[in-house]
N, C-alpha and C. Protein backbone atom coordinates (compact mmCIF):
# COMPACT_ATOMS: atom_id res chain seq x y z
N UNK A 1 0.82 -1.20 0.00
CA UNK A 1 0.00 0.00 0.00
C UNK A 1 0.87 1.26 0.00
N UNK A 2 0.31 2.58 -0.26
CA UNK A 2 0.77 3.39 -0.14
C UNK A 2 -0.08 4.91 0.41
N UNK A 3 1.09 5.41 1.26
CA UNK A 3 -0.14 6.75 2.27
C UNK A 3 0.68 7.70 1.52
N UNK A 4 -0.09 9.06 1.22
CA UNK A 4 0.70 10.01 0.74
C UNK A 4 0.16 10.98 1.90
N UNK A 5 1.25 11.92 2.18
CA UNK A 5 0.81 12.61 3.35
C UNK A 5 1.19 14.02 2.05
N UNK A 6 0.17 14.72 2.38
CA UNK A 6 0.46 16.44 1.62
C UNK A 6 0.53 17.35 2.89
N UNK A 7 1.87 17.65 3.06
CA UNK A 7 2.59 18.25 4.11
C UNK A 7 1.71 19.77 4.17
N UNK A 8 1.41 20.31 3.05
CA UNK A 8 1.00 21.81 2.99
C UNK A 8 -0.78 21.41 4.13
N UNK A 9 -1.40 20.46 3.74
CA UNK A 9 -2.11 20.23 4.48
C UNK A 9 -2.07 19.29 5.27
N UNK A 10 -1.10 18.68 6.24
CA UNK A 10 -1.18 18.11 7.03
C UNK A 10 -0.34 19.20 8.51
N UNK A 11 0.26 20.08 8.02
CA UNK A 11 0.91 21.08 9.23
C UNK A 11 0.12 22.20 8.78
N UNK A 12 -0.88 22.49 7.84
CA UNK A 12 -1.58 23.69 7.83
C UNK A 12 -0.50 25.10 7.75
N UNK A 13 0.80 24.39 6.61
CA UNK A 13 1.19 25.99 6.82
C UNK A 13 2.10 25.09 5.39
N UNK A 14 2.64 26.47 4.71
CA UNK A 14 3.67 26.76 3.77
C UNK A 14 5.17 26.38 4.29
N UNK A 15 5.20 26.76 5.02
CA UNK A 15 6.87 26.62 5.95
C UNK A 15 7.50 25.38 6.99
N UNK A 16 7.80 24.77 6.89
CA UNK A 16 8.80 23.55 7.17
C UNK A 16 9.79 24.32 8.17
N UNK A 17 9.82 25.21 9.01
CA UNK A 17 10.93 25.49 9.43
C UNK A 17 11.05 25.45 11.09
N UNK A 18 10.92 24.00 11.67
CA UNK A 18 11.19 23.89 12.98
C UNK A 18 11.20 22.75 12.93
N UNK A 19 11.93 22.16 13.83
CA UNK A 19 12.36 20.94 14.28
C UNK A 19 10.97 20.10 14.87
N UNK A 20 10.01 20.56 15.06
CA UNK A 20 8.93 19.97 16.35
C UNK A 20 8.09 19.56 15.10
N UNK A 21 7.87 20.16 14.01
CA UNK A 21 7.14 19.77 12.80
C UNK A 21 7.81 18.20 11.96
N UNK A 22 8.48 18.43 12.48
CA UNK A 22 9.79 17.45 11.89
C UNK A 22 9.22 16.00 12.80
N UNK A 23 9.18 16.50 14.00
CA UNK A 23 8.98 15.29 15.28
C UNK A 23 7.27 15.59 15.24
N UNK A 24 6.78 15.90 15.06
CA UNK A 24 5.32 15.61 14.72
C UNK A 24 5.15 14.96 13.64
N UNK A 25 5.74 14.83 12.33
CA UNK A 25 5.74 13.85 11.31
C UNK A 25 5.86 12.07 11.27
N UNK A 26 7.36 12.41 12.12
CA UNK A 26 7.94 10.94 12.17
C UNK A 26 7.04 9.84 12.66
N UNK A 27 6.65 9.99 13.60
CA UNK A 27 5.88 8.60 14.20
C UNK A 27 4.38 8.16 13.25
N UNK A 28 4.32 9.17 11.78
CA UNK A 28 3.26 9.04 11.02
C UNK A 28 4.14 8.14 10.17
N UNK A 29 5.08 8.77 9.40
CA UNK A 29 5.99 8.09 8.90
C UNK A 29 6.20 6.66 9.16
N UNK A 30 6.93 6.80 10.13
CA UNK A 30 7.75 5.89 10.96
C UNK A 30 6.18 3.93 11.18
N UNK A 31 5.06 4.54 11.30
CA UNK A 31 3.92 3.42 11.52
C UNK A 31 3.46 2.81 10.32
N UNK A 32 3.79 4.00 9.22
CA UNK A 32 3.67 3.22 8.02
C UNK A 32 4.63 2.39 7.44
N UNK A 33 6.36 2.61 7.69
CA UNK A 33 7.25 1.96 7.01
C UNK A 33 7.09 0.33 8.26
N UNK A 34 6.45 0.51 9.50
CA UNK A 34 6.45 -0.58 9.75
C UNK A 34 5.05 -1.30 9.23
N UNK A 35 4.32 -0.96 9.24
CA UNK A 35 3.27 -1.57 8.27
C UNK A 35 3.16 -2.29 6.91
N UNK A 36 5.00 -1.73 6.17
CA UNK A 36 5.07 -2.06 5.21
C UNK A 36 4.50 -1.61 4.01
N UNK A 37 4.20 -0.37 4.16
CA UNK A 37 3.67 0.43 3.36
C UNK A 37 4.83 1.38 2.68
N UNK A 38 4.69 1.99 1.16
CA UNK A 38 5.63 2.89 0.67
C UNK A 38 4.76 4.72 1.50
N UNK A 39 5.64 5.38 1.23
CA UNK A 39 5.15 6.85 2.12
C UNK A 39 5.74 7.86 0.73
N UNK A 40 4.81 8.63 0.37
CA UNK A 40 4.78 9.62 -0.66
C UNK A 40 4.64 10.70 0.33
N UNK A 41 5.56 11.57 0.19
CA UNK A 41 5.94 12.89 1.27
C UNK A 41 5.39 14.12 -0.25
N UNK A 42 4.82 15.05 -0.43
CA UNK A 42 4.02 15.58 -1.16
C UNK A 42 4.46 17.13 -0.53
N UNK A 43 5.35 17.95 -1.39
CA UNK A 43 5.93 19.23 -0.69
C UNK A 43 4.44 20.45 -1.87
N UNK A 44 4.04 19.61 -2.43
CA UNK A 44 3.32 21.02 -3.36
C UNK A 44 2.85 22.04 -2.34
N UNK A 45 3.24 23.13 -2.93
CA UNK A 45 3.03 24.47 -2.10
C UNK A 45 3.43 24.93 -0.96
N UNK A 46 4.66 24.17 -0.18
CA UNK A 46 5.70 24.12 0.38
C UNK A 46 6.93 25.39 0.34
N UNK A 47 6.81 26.46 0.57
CA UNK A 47 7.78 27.64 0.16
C UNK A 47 8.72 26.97 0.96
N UNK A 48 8.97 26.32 1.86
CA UNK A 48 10.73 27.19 2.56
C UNK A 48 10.72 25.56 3.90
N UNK A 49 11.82 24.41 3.80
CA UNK A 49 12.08 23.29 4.68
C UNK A 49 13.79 24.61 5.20
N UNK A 50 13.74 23.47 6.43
CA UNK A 50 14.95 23.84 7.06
C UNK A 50 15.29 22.56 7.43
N UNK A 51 17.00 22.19 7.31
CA UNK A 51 17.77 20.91 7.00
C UNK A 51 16.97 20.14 8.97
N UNK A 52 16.87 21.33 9.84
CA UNK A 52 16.59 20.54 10.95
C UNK A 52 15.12 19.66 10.91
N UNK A 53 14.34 20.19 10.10
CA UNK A 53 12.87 19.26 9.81
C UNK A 53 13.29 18.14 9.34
N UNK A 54 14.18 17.78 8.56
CA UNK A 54 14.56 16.20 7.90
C UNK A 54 15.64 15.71 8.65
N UNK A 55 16.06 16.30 10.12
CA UNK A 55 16.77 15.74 10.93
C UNK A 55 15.72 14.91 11.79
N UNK A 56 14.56 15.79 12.22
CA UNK A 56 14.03 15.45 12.97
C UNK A 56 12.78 14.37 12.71
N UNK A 57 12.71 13.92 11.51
CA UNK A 57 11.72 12.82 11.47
C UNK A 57 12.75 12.16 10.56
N UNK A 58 13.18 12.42 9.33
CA UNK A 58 13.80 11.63 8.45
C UNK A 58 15.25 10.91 8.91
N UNK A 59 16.07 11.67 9.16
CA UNK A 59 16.84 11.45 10.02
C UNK A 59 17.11 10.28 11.05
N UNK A 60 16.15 10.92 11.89
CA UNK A 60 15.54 9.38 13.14
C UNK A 60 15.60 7.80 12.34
N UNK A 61 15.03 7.81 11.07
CA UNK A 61 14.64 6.77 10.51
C UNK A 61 15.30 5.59 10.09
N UNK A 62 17.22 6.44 10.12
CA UNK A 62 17.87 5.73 9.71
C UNK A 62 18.64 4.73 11.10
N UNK A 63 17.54 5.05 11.77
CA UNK A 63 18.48 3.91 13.25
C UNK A 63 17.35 2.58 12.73
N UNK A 64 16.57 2.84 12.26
CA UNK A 64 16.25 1.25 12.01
C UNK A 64 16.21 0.78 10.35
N UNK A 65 16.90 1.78 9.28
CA UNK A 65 16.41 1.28 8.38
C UNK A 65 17.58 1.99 7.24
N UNK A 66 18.02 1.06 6.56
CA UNK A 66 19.11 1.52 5.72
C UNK A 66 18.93 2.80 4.41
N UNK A 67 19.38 3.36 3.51
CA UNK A 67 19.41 4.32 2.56
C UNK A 67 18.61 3.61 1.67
N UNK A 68 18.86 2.48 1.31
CA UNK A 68 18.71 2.01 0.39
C UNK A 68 17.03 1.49 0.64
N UNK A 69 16.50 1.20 2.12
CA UNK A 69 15.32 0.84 1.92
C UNK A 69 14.30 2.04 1.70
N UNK A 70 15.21 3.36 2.76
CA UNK A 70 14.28 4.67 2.66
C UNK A 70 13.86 5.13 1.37
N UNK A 71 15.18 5.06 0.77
CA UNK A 71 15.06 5.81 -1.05
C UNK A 71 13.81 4.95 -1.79
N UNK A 72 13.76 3.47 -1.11
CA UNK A 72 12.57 2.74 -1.85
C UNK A 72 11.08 2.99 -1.60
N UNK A 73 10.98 3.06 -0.49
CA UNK A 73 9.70 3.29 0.17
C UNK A 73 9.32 4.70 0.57
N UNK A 74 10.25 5.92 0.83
CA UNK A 74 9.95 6.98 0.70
C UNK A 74 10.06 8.05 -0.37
N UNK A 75 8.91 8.26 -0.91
CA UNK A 75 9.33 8.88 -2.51
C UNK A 75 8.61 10.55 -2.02
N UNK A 76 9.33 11.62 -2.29
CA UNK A 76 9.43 12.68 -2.09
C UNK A 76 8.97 13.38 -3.40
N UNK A 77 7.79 14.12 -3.89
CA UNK A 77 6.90 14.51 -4.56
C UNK A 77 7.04 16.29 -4.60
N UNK A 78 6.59 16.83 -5.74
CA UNK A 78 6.93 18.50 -6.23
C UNK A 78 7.62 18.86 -4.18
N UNK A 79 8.74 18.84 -5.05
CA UNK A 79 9.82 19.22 -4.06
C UNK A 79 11.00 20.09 -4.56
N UNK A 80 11.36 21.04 -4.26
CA UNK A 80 12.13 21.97 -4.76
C UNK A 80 13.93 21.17 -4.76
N UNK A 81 14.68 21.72 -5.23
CA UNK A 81 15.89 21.09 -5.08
C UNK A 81 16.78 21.56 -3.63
N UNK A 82 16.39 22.88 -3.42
CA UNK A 82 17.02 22.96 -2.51
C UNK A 82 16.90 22.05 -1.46
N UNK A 83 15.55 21.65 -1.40
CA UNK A 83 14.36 20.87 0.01
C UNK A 83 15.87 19.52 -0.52
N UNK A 84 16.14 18.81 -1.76
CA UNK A 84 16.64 17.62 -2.11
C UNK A 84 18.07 18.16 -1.51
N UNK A 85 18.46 19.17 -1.58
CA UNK A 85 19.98 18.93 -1.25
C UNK A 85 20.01 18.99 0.68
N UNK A 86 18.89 19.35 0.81
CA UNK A 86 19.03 18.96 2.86
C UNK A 86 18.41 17.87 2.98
N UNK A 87 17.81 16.76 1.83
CA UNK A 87 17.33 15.46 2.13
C UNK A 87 19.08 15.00 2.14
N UNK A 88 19.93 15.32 1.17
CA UNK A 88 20.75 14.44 0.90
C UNK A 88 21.89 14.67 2.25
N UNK A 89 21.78 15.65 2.31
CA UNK A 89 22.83 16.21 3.59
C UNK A 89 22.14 15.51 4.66
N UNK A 90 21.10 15.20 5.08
CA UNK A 90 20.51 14.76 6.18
C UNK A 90 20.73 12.75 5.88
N UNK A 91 20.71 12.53 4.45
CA UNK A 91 20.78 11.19 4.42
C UNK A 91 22.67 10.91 4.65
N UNK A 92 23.43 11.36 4.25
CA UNK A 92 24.91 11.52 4.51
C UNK A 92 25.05 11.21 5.91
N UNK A 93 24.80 12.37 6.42
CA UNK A 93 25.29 12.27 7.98
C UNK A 93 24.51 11.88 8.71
N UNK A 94 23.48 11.24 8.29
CA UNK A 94 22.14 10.39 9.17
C UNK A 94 22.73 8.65 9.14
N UNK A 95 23.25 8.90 7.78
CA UNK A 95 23.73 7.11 7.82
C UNK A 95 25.11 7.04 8.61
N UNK A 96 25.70 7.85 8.31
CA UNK A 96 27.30 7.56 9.42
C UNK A 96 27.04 7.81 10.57
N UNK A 97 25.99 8.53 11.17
CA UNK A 97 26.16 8.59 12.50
C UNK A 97 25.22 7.22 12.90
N UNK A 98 24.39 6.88 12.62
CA UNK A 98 23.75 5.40 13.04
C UNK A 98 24.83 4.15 12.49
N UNK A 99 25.40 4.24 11.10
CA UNK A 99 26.36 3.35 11.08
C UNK A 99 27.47 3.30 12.71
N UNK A 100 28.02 4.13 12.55
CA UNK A 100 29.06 4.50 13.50
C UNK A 100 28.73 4.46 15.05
N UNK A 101 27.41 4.29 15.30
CA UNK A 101 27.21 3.91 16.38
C UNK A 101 26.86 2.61 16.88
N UNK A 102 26.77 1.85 16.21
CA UNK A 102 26.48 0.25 16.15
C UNK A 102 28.24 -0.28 16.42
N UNK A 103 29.47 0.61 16.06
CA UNK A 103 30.75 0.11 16.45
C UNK A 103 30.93 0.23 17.25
C-alpha cells in the first residue's frame, strides 16, 4: 500500500521550518514503514524546509532502516531542489552517524 501525506495540508502551513514539525511527522511516517507500506511525502506548495525538519523525522529513521530501503519506500513529490539537497545532507550524515554507532 501506499499513504501520501500532503505536508502543505497536514501542518496547515507553507513553511517547514522547525524541528517539532519534523517530530510531529515521524511517528506518522515511521507506523507506516512498519506496516510495510511505501510513504509519498508531497511538498506542493511548500515555500521554505529547514535541513533541521529532515533531521528530525527523516533522520531518526535511519536507526532502524538503511538508505537504500528509505530511497525505496519513501518517494518525495513536487519538491524543490534545494528541500533535495538537505534530504541528501541529512541522508549523509544520518547514515554515518547510526552506522558509526552500532561500532
Amino acid at each position: 500500500m501506499e499513504k501520501t501525506i500532503k505536508l502543505k495540508e497536514f501542518f496547515g502551513s507553507s513553511f517547514l521550518i522547525s524541528t517539532e514539525k519534523g517530530e510531529k511527522l515521524y511517528p506518522i511516517v515511521l507506523e507506516e514503514l512498519k506496516a510495510g507500506n511505501k510513504v509519498i511525502i508531497d511538498f506542493e506548495n511548500i515555500k521554505s524546509t529547514i535541513t533541521a525538519f529532515f533531521y528530525a523525522w527523516y533522520g531518526r529513521l535511519f536507526e532502524m532502516y538503511n538508505k537504500k530501503e528509505l530511497k525505496e519506500r519513501i518517494i518525495f513529490t513536487n519538491i524543490t531542489k534545494g528541500s533535495l539537497l538537505q534530504i541528501e545532507t541529512v541522508e549523509d550524515t544520518s547514515e554515518k552517524f547510526y552506522t558509526n554507532k552500532e561500532e
